[in-house]
C-alpha atoms as a PDB file:
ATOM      1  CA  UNK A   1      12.889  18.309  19.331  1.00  0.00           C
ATOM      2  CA  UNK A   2      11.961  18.945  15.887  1.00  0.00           C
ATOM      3  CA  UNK A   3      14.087  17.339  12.726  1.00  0.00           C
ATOM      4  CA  UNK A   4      13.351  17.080   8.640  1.00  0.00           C
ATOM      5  CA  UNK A   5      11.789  13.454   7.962  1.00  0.00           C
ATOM      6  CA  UNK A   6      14.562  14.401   4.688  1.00  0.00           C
ATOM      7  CA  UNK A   7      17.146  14.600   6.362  1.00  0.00           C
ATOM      8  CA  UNK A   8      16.330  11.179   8.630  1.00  0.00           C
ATOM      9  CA  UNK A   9      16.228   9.929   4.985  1.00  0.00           C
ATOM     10  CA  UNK A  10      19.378  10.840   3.683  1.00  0.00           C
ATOM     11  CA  UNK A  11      21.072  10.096   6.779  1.00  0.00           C
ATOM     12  CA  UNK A  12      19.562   6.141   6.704  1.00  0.00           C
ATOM     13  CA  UNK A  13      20.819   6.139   2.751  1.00  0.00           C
ATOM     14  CA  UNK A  14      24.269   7.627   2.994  1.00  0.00           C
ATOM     15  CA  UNK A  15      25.047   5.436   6.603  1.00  0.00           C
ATOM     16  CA  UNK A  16      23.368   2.511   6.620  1.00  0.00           C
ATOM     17  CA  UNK A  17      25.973  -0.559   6.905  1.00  0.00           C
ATOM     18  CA  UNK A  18      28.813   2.159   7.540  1.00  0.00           C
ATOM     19  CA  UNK A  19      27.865   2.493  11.090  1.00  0.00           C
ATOM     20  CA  UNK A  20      25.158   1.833  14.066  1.00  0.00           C
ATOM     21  CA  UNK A  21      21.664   3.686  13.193  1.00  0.00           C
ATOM     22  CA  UNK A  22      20.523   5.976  16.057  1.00  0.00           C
ATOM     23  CA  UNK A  23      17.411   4.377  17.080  1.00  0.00           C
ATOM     24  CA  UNK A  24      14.148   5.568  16.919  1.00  0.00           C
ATOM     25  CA  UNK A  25      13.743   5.107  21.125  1.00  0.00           C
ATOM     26  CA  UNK A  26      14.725   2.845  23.480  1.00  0.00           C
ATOM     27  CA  UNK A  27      13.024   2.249  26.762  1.00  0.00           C
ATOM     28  CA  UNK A  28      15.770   1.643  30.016  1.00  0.00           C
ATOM     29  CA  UNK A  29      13.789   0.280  33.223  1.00  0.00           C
ATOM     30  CA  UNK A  30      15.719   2.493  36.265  1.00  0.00           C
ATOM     31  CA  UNK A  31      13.882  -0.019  38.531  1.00  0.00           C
ATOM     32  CA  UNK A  32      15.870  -3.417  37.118  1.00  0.00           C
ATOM     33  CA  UNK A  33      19.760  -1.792  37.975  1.00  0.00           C
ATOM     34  CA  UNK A  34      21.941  -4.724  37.966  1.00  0.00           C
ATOM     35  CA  UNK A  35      25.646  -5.527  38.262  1.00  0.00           C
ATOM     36  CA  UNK A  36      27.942  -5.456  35.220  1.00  0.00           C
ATOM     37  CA  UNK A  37      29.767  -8.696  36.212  1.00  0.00           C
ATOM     38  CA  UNK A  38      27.328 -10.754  37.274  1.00  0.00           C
ATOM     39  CA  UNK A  39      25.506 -13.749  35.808  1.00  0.00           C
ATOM     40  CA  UNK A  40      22.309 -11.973  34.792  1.00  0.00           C
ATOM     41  CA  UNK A  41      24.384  -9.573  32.830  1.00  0.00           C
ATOM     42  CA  UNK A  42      26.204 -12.605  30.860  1.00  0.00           C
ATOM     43  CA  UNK A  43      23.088 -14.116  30.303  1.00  0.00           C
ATOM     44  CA  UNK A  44      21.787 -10.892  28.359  1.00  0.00           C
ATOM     45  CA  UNK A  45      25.058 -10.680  26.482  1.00  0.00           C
ATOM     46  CA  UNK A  46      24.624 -14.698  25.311  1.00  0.00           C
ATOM     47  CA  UNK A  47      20.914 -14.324  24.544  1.00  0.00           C
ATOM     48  CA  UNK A  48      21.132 -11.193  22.361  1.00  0.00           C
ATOM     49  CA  UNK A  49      23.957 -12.935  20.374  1.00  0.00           C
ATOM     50  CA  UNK A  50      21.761 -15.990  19.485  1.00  0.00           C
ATOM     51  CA  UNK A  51      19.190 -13.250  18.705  1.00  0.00           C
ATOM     52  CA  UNK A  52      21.536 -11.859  16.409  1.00  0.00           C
ATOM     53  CA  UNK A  53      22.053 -15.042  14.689  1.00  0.00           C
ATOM     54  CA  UNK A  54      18.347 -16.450  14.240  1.00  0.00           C
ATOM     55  CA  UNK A  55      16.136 -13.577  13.934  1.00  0.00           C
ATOM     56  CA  UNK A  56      17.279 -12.963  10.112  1.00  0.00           C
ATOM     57  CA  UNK A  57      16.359 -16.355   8.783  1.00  0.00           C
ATOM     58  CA  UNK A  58      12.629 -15.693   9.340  1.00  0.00           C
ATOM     59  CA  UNK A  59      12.129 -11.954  10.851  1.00  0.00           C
ATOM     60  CA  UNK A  60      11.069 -13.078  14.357  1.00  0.00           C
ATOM     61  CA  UNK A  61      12.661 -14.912  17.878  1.00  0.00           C
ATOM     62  CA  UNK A  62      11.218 -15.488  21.163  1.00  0.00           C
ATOM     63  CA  UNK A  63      13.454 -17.079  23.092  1.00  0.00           C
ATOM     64  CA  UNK A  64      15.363 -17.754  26.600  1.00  0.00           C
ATOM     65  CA  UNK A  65      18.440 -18.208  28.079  1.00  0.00           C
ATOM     66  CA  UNK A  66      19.554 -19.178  31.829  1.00  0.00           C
ATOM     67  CA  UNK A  67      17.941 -20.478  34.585  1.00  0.00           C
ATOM     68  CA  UNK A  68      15.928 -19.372  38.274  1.00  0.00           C
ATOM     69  CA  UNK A  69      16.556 -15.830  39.092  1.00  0.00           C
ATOM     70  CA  UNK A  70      19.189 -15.569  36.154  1.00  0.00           C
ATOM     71  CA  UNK A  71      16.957 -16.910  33.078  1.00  0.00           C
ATOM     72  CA  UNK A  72      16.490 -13.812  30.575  1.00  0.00           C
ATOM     73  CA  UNK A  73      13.358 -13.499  28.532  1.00  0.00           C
ATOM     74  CA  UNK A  74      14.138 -11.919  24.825  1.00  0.00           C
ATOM     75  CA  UNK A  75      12.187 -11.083  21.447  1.00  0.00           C
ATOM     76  CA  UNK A  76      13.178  -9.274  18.584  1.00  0.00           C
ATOM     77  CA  UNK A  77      11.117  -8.712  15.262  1.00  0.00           C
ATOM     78  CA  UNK A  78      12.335  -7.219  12.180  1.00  0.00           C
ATOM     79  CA  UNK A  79       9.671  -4.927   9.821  1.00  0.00           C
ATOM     80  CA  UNK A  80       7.529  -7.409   8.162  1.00  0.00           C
ATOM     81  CA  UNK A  81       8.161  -6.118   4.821  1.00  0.00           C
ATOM     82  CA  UNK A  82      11.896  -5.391   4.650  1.00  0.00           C
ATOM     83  CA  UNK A  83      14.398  -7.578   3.222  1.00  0.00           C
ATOM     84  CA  UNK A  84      16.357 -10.436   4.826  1.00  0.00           C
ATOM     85  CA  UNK A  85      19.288  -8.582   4.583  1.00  0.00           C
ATOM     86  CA  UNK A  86      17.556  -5.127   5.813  1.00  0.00           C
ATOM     87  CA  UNK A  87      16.322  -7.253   9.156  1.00  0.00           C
ATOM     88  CA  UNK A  88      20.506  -8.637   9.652  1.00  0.00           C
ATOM     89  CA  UNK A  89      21.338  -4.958   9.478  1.00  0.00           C
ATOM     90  CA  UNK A  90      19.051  -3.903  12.037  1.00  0.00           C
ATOM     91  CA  UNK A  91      19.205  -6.708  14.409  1.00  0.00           C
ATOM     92  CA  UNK A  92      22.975  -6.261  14.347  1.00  0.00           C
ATOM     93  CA  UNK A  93      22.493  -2.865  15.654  1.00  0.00           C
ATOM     94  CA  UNK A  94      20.043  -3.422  18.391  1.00  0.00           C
ATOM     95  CA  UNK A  95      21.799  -5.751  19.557  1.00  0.00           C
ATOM     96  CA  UNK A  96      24.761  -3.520  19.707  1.00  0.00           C
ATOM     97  CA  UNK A  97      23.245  -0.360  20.720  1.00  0.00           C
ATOM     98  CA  UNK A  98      21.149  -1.654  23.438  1.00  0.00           C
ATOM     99  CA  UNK A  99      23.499  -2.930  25.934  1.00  0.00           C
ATOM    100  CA  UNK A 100      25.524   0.699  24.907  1.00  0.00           C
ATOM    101  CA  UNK A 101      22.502   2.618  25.842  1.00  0.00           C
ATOM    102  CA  UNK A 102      20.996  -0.068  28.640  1.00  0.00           C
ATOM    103  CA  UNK A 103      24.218  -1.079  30.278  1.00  0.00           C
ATOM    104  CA  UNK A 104      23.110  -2.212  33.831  1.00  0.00           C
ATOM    105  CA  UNK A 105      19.043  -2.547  33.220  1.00  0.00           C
ATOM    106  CA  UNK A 106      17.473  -6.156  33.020  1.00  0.00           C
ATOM    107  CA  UNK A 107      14.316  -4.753  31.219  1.00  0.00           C
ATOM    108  CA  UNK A 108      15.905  -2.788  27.790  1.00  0.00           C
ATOM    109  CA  UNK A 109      13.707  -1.979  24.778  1.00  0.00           C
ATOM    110  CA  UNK A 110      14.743  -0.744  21.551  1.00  0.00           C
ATOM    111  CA  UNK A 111      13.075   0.307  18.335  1.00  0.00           C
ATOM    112  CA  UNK A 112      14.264   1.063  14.970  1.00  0.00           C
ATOM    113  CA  UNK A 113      12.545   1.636  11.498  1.00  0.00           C
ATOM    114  CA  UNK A 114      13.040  -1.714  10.390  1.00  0.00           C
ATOM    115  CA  UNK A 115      13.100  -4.064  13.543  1.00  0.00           C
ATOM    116  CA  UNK A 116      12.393  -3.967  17.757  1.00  0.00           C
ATOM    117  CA  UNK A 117      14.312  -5.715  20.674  1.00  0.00           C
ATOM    118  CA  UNK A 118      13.668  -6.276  24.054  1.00  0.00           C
ATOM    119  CA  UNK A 119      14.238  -8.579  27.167  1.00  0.00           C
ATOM    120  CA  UNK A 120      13.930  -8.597  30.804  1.00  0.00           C
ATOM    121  CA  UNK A 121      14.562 -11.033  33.533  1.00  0.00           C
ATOM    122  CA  UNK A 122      10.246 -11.800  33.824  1.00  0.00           C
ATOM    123  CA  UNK A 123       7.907 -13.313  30.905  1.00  0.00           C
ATOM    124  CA  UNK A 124       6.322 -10.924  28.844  1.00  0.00           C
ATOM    125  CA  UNK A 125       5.442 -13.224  25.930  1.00  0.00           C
ATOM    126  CA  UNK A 126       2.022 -13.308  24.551  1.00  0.00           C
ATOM    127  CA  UNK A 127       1.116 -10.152  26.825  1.00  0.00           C
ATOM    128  CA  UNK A 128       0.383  -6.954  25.179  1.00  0.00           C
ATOM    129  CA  UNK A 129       2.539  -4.185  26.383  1.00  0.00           C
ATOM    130  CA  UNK A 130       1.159  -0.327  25.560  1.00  0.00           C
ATOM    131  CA  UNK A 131       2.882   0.564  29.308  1.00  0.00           C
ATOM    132  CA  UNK A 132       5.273   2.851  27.436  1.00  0.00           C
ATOM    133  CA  UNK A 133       4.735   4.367  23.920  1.00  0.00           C
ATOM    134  CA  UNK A 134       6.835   7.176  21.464  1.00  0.00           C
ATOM    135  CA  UNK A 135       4.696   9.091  18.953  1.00  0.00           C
ATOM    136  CA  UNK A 136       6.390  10.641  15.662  1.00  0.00           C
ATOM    137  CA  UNK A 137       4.218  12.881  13.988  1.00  0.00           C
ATOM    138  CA  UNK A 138       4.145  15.157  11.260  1.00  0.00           C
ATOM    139  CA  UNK A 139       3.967  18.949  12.314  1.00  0.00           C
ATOM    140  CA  UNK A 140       2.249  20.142   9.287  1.00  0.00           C
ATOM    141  CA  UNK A 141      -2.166  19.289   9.180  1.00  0.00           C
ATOM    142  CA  UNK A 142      -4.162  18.294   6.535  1.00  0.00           C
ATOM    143  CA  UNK A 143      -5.704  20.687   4.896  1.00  0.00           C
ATOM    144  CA  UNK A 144      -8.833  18.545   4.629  1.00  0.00           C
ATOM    145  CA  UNK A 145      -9.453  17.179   7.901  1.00  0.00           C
ATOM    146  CA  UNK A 146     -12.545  15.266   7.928  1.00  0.00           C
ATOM    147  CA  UNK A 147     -12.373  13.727   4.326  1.00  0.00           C
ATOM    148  CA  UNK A 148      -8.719  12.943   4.870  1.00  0.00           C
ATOM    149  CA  UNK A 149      -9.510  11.272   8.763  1.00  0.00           C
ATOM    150  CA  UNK A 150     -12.282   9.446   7.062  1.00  0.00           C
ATOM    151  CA  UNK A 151     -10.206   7.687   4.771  1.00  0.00           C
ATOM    152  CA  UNK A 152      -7.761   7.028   7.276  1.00  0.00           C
ATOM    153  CA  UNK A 153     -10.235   5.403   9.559  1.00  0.00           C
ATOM    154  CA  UNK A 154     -10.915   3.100   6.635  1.00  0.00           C
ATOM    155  CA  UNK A 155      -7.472   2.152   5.929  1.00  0.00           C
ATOM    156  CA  UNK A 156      -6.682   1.750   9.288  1.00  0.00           C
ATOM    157  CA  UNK A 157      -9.696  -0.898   9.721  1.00  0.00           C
ATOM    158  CA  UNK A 158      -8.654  -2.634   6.951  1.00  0.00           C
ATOM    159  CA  UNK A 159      -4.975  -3.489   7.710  1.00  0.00           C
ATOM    160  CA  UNK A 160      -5.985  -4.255  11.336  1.00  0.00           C
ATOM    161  CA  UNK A 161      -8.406  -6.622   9.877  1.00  0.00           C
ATOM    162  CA  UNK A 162      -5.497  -8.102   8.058  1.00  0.00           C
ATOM    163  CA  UNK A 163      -2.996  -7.944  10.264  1.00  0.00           C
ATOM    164  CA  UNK A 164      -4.979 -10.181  12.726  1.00  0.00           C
ATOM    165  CA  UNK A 165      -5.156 -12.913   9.728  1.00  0.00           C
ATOM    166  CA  UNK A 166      -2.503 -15.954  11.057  1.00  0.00           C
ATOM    167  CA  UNK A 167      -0.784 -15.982   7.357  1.00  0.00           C
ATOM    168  CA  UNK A 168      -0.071 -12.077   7.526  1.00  0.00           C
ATOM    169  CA  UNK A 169       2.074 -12.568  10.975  1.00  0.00           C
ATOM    170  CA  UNK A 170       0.949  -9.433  12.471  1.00  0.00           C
ATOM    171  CA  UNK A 171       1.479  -7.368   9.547  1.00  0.00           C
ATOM    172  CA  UNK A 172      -1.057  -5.027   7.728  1.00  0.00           C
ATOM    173  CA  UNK A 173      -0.348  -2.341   5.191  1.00  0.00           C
ATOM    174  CA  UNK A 174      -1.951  -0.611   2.228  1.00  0.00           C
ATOM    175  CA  UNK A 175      -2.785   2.908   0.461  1.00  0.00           C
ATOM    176  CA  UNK A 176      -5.474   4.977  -0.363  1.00  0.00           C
ATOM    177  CA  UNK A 177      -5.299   7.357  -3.257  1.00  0.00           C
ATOM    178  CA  UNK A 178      -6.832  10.360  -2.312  1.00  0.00           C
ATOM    179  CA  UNK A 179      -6.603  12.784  -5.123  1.00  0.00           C
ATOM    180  CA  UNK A 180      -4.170  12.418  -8.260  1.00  0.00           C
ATOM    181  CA  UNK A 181      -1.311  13.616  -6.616  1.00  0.00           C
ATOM    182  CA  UNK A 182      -1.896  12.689  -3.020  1.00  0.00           C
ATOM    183  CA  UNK A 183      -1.618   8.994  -1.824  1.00  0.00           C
ATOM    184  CA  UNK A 184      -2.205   7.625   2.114  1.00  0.00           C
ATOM    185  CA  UNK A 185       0.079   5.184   2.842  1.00  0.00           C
ATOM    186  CA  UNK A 186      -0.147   2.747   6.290  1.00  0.00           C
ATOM    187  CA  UNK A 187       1.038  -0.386   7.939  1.00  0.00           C
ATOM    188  CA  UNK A 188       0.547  -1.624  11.558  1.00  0.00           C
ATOM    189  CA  UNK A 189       2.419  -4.538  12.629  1.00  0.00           C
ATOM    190  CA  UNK A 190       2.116  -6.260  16.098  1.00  0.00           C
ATOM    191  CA  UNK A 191       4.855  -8.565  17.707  1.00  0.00           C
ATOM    192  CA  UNK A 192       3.821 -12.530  16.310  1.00  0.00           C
ATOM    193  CA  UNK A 193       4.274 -14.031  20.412  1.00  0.00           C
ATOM    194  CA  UNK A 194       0.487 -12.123  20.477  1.00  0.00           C
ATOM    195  CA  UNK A 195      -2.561 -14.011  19.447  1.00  0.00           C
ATOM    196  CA  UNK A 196      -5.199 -12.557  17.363  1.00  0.00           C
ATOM    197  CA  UNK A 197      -7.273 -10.711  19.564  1.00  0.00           C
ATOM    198  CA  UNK A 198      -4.156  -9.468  21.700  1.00  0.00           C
ATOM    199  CA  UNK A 199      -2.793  -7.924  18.449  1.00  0.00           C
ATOM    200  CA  UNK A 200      -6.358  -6.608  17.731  1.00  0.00           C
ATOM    201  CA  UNK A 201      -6.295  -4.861  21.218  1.00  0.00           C
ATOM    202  CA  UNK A 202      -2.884  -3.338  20.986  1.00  0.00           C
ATOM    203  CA  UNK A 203      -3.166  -1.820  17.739  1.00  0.00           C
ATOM    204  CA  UNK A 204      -7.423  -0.443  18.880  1.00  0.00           C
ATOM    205  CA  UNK A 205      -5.155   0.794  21.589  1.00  0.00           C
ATOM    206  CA  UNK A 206      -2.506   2.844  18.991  1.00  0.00           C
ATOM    207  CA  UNK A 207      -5.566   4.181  16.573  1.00  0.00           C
ATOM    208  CA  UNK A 208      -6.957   5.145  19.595  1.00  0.00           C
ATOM    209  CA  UNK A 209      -4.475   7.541  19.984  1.00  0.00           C
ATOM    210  CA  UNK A 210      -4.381   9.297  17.321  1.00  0.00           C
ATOM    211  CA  UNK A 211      -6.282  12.390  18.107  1.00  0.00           C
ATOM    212  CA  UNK A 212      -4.653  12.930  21.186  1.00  0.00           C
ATOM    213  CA  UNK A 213      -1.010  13.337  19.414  1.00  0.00           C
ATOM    214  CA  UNK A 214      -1.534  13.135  15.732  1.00  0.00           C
ATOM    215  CA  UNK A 215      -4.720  14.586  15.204  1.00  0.00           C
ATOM    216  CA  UNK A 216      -5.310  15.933  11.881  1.00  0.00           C
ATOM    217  CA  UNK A 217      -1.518  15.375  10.956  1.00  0.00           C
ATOM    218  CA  UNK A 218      -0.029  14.662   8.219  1.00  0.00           C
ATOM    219  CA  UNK A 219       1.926  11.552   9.514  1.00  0.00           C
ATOM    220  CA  UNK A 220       2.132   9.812  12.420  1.00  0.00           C
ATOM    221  CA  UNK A 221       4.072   6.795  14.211  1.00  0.00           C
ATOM    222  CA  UNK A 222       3.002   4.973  17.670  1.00  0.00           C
ATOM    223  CA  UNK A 223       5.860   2.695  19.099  1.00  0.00           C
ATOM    224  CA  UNK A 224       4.678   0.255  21.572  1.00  0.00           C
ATOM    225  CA  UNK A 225       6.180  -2.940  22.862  1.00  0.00           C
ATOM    226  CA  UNK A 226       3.548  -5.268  21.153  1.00  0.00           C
ATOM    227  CA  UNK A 227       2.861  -3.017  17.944  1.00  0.00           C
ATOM    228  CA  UNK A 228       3.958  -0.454  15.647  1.00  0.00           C
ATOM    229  CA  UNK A 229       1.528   1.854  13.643  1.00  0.00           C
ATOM    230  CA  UNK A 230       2.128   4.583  11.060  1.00  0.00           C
ATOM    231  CA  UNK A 231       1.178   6.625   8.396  1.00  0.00           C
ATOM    232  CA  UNK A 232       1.825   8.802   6.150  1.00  0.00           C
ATOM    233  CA  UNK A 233       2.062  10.629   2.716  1.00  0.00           C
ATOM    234  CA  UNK A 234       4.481   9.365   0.516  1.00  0.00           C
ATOM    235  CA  UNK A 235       5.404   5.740   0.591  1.00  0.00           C
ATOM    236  CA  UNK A 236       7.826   4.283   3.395  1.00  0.00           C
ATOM    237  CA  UNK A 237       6.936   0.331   3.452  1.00  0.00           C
ATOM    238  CA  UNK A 238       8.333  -2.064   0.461  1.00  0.00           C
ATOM    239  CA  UNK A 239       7.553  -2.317  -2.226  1.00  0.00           C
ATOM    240  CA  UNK A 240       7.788   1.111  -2.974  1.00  0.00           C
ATOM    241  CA  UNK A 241       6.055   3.558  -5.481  1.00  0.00           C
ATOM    242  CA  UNK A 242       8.497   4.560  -7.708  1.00  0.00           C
ATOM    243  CA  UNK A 243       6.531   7.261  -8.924  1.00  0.00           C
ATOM    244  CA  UNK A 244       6.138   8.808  -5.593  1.00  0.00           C
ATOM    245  CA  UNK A 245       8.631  11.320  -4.021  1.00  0.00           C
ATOM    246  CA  UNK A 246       9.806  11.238  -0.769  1.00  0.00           C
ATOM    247  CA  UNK A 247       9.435  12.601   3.007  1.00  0.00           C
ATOM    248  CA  UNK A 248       9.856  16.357   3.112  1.00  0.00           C
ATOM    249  CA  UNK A 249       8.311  17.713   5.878  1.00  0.00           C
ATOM    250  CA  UNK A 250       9.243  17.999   9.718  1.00  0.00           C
ATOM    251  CA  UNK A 251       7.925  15.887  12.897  1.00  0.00           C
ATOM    252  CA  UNK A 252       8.056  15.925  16.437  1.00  0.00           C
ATOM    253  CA  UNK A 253       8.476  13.134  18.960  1.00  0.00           C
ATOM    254  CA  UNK A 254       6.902  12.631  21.859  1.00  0.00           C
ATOM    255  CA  UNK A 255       7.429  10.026  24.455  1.00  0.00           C
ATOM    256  CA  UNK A 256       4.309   8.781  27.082  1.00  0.00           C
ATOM    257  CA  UNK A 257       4.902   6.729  30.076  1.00  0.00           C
END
């Protein structure tokens, strides 16, 4: 399915807070069906409102609600970077869209641009998850492969390195400049229930696959459970460069089980 990164644009600018976002995937487990009516599925509905409620006020919840074979495990975590209000937005619509799109599975995921949701009736905190993964990427190449992955590779190892870093919460992002008109912007972000070396290994695992879906593109974004990486040529995380223009190109998605 191929779309204008433009268009996604426009679309977030001329909707957002008028109606739900489309998400950027969602993960439904076919092997947790359960009833509509039963206690499970009012569990769900009661823990994703308390999600709703608390994960503004600092970005991040880990939580649970119930108890035996009805206790429901749930995290949500908004973009490190984004505003309070941005994260209240997109909670609001995970919250919303996932039971829509996940109606009788235990184990629903959910990922937008500015925030991820999931929960499940078994503990998944503190456990990194790469079990299912969606790749956006850029259509177009580089048109200077091995200077342009070389500087990635270096931006890359140095917002992993600070991502890892307890005060950063999991969140790494920067830019490399590399011409006068041409600027690599990146962020990776992992979910803050990891510790340092789980985050480490989840986003070594989303680098890692780079050349096998994004290789020598212009942009790319990995979606896992535990961590988010992406990159790309004109600025997407906040603050932004006002000086820079916007997406233009087309990308691709891909989803890997």
């Amino acid at each position: 399915m191929y779309f204008s990164y433009k268009i996604i644009f426009l679309f977030f600018l001329c909707t957002w807070g008028a109606k739900a976002e489309d998400p950027l995937g969602r993960f439904c487990n076919e092997n947790t069906i359960i009833g509509s009516g039963g206690k499970l599925s009012a569990n769900i509905d009661k823990i994703l409102t308390e999600i709703a409620l608390k994960t503004p006020s600092t970005g991040f919840v880990a939580t649970t609600y119930g108890k035996d074979q009805d206790k429901v495990y749930a995290l949500a975590q908004c973009r490190g970077d984004v505003s309070t209000q941005d994260c209240s937005n997109c909670i609001q619509d995970a919250t919303k869209q996932i039971r829509q799109r996940c109606p009788n599975q235990v184990d629903g995921r959910i990922w937008y641009d500015y925030c991820f949701l999931r929960y499940s009736n078994k503990s998944f905190f503190g456990e990194v998850d790469t079990s299912f993964g969606i790749f956006y990427f850029n259509v177009e190449n580089v048109t200077d492969p091995e200077d342009f992955n070389k500087e990635l590779g270096a931006l890359m190892d140095h917002i992993r390195a600070q991502a890892v870093v307890p005060r950063e919460e999991g969140l790494g992002k920067g830019k490399s400049v590399l011409s006068p008109f041409v600027t690599l912007y990146a962020l990776v972000q992992c979910t803050r229930d990891l510790s340092e070396i789980s985050c480490a290994q989840c986003l070594s695992i989303a680098v890692n696959n780079f050349p096998n879906f994004c290789s020598n593109r212009k942009g790319c974004r990995v979606l896992y459970s535990s961590c988010y990486v992406r990159y790309e040529l004109y600025p997407f995380f906040f603050p932004l460069d006002s000086n820079k223009t916007g997406p233009s190109n087309t990308a691709k998605v891909s989803v890997y089980t």
